[in-house]
Protein backbone atom coordinates (compact mmCIF):
# COMPACT_ATOMS: atom_id res chain seq x y z
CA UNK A 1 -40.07 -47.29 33.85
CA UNK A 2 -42.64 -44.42 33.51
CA UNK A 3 -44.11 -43.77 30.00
CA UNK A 4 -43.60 -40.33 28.28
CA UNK A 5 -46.52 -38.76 27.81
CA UNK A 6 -48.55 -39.17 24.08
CA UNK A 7 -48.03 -36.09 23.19
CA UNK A 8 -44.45 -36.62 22.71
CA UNK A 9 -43.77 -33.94 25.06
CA UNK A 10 -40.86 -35.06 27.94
CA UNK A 11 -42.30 -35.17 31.53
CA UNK A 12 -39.34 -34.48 32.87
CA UNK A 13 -36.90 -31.39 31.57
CA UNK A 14 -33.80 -31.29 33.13
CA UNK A 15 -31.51 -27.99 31.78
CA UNK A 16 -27.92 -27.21 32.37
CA UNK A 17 -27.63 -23.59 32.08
CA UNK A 18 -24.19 -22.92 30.48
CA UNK A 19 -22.97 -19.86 29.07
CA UNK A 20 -23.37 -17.35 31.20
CA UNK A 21 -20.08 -15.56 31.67
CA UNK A 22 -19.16 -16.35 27.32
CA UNK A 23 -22.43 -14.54 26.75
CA UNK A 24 -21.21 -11.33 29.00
CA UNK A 25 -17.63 -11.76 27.65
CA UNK A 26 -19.55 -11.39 24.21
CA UNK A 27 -21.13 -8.18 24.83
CA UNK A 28 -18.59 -6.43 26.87
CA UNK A 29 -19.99 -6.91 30.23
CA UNK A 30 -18.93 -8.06 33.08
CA UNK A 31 -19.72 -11.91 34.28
CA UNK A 32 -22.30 -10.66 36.80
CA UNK A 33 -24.34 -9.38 33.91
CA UNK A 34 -24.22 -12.84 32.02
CA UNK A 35 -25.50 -14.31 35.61
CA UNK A 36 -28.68 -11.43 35.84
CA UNK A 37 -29.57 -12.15 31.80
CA UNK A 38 -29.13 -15.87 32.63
CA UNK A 39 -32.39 -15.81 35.44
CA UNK A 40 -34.50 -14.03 33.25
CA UNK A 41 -33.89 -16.80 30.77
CA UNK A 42 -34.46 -19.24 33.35
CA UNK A 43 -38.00 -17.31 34.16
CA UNK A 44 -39.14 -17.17 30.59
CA UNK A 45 -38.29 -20.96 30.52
CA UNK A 46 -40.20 -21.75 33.16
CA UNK A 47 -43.26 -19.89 32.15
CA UNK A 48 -42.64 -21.87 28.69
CA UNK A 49 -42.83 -25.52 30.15
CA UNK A 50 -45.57 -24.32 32.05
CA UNK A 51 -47.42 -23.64 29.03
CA UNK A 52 -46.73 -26.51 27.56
CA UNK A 53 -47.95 -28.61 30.62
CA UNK A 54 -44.62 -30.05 31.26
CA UNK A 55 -44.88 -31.65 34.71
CA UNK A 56 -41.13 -31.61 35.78
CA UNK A 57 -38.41 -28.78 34.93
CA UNK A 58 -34.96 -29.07 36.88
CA UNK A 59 -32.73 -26.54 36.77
CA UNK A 60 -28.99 -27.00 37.83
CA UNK A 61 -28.21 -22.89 39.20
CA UNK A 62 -25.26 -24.32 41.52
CA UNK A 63 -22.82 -27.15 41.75
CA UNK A 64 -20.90 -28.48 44.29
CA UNK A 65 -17.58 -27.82 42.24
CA UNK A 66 -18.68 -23.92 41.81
CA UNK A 67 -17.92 -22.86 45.11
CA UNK A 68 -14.35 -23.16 43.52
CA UNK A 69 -14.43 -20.14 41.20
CA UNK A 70 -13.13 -17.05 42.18
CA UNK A 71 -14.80 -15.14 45.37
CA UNK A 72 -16.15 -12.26 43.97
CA UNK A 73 -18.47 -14.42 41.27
CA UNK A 74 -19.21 -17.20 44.06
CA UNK A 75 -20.36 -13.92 45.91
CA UNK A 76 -22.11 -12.24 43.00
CA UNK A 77 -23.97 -15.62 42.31
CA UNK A 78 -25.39 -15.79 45.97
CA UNK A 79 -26.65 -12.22 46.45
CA UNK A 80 -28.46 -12.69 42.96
CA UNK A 81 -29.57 -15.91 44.26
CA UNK A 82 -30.69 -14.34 46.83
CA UNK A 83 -32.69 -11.20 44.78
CA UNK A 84 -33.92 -14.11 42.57
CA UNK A 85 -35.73 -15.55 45.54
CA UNK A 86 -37.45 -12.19 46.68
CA UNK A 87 -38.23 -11.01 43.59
CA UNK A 88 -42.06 -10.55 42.98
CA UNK A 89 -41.66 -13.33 40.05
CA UNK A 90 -41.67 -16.04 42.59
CA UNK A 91 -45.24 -15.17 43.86
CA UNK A 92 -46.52 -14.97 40.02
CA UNK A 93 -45.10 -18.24 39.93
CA UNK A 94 -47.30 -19.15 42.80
CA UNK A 95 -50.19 -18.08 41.91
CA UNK A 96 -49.50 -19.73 38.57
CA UNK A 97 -49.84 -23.06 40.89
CA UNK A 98 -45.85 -23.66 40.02
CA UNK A 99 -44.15 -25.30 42.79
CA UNK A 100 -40.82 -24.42 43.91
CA UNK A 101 -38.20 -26.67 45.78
CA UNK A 102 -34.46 -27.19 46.18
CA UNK A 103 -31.70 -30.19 46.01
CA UNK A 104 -28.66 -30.06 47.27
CA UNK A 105 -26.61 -29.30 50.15
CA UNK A 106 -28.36 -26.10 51.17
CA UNK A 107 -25.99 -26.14 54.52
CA UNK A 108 -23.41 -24.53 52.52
CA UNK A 109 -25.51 -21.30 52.42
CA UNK A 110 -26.02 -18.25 54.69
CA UNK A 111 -28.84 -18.63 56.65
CA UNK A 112 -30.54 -15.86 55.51
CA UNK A 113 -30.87 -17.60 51.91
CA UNK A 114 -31.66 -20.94 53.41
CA UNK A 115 -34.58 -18.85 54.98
CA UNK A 116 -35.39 -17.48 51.88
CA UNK A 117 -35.25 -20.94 50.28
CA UNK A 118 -37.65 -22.98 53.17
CA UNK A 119 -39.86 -20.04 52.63
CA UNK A 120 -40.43 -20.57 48.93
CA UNK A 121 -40.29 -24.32 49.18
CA UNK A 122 -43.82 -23.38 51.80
CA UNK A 123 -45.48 -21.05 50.28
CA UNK A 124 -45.81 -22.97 46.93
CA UNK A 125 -45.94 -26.63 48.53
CA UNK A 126 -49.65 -27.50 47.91
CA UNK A 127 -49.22 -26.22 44.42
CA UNK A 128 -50.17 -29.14 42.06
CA UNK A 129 -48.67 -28.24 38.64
CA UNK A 130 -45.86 -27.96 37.08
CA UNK A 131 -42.31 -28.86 39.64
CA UNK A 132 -39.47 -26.46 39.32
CA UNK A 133 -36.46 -27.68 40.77
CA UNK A 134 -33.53 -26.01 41.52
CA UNK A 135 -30.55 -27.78 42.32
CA UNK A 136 -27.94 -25.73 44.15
CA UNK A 137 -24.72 -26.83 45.84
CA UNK A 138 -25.75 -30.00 43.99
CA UNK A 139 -23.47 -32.94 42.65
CA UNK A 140 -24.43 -36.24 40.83
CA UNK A 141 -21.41 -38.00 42.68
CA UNK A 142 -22.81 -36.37 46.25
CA UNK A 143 -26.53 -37.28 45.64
CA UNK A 144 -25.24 -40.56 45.70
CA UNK A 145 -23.15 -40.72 48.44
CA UNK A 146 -25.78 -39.65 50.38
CA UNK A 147 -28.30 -41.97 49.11
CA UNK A 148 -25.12 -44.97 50.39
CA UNK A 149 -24.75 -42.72 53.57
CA UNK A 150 -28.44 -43.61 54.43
CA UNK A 151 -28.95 -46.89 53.20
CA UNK A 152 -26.00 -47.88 55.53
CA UNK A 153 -27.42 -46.42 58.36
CA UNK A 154 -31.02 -48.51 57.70
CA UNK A 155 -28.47 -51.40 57.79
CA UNK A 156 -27.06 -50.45 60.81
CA UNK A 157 -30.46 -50.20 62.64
CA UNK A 158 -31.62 -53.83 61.32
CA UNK A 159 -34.33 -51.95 58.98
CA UNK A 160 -32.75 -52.99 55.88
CA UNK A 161 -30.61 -56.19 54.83
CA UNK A 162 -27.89 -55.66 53.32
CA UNK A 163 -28.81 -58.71 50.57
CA UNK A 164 -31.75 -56.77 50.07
CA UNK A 165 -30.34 -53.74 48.28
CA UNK A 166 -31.16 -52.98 44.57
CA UNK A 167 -30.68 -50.20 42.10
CA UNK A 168 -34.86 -49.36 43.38
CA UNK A 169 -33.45 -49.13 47.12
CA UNK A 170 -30.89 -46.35 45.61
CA UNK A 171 -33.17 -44.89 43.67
CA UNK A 172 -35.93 -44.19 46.56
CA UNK A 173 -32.90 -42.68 48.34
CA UNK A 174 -31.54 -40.61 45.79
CA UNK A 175 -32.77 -36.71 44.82
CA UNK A 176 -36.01 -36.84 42.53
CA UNK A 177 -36.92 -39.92 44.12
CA UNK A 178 -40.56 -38.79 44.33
CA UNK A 179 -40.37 -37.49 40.43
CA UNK A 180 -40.12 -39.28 37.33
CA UNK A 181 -36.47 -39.43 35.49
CA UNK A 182 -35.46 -36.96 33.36
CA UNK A 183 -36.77 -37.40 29.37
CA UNK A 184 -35.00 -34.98 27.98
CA UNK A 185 -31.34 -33.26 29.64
CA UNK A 186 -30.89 -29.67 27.55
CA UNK A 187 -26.97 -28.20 27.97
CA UNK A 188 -26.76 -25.26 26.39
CA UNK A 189 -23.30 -22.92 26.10
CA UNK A 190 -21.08 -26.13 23.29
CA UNK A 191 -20.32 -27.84 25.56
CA UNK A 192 -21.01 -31.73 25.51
CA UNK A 193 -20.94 -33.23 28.89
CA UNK A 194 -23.18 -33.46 31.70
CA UNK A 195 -21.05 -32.26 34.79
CA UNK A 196 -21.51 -34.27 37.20
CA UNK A 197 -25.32 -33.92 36.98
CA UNK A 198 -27.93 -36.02 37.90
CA UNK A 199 -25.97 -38.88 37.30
CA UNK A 200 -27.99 -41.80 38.96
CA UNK A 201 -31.01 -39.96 37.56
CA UNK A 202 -29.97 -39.99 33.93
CA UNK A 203 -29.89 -43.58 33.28
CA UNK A 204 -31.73 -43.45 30.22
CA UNK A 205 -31.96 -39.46 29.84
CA UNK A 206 -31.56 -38.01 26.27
CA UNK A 207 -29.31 -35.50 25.74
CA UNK A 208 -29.53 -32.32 23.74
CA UNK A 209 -26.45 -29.97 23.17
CA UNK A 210 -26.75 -26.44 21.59
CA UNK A 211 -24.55 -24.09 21.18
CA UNK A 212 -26.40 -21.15 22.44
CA UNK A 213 -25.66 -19.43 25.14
CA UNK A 214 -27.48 -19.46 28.10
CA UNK A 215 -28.79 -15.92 28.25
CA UNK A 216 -30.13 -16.64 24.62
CA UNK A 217 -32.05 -19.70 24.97
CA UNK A 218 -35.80 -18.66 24.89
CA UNK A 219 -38.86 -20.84 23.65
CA UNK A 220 -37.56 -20.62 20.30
CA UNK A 221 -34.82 -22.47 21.19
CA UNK A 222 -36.79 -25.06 23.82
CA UNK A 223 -39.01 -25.86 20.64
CA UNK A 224 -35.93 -27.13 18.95
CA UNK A 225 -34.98 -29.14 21.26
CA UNK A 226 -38.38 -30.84 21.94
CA UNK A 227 -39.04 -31.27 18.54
CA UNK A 228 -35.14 -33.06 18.38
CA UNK A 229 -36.79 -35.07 21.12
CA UNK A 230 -39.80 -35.84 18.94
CA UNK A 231 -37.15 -37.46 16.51
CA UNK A 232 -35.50 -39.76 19.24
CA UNK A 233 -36.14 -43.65 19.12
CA UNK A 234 -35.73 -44.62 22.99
CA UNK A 235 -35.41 -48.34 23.16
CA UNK A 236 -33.88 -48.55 27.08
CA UNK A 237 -31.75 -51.04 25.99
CA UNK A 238 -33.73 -53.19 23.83
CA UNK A 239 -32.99 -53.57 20.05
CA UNK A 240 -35.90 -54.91 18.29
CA UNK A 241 -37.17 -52.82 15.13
CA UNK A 242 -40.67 -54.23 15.62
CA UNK A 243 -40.27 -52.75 19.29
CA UNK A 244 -39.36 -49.65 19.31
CA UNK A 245 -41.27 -46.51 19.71
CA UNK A 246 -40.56 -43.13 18.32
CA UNK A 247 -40.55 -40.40 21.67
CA UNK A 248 -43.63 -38.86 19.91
CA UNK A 249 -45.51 -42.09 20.52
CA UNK A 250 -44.73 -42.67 23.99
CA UNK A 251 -41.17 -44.58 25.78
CA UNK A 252 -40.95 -47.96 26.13
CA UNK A 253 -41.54 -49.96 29.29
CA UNK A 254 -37.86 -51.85 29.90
């Protein structure tokens, strides 16, 4: 298991951006407006991890279970999906050297925003700092299904044994396979529960809950929750006092 870095900082942010239509119900407004306010926060924290040299931020925009909300949001949340992707903030994000990719089931989508998607996952590709992720039509429970779905077929072909598979086979099958696991998992909006999110991933995740609102989180807030994560004693399982090691000072090695 990867260290964190010295600094204390996570490598790996993963946020679940919750809140959204409370925040509009709050003001007045309708739940598209809660949807608009909640990708400019998801801009400013972007540009935030990116100044503090975070080297992984992943973002869950879309689960698989949301395509089960009424039509008219599922609708609303694709065509600002969609804006989202043309806007000119994407190419200041590029030229930021921020690259941009996608996890999930992107089938699901039109094929003008799986376009829109390949073309931003291109354009920033050779980009070498910080990873945004975005997973859309994503679930924890589907990641690894698919992860199985593959495996099995390496079987089938006589590529893999079957006595040879271990939680590393899964994991180099899974989503993120390529990244490190998530430090640090930020849910903002009360609510205490990670929604069928990364679950393979989050083995040894921390979790942060806030109550704010998604719309309202802004550096402010991602400073409170990094410096909770300063505060953390991750032991991955292990118990001894003479062992463990503060986040600040770097995660243990299981």
């Amino acid at each position: 298991m990867e260290q964190a870095p010295t600094t204390g900082l996570p490598r790996h942010i993963a946020v679940i951006m919750d809140g959204n239509n409370r925040w509009a119900k709050a003001q007045g407004l309708r739940g598209g407006a809660g949807h608009r306010a909640g990708a400019e926060a998801a801009r400013e924290i972007v540009y935030a991890c990116a100044d503090l040299k975070i080297e992984h931020l992943t973002l869950f925009a879309f689960s698989s279970e949301n395509w089960l909300r009424p039509n008219k949001e599922v609708r609303g949340l694709m065509a600002l999906f969609l804006s989202v992707l043309q806007r000119h903030e994407i190419r200041q994000m590029h030229e930021r050297n921020v690259r941009l990719r996608f996890i999930g089931n992107r089938g699901s989508f039109s094929p003008r925003l799986q376009k829109n998607m390949n073309d931003v996952e291109a354009m920033t590709r050779h980009n070498t700092g910080m990873v945004v992720t975005v997973a859309a039509d994503y679930g924890g429970q589907w990641d690894i299904s698919q992860a199985c779905q593959r495996i099995a077929e390496k079987v089938q072909l006589g590529m893999l044994q079957a006595a040879d598979i271990s939680p590393d086979t899964v994991q180099q099958h899974v989503c993120l396979s390529d990244a490190p696991p998530p430090d640090l998992c930020i849910r903002t909006g009360g609510e205490q529960r990670i929604s069928n999110f990364l679950l393979w991933q989050f083995a040894y995740t921390e979790l942060y809950f806030c109550d704010t609102y998604w719309p309202e989180f802004d550096a402010a807030s991602l400073q409170l929750a990094l410096d909770d994560f300063k505060g953390r004693k991750r032991r991955y399982g292990r118990q001894s006092d003479s062992d463990e090691i503060t986040s600040a000072e770097g995660a243990e090695i299981a």
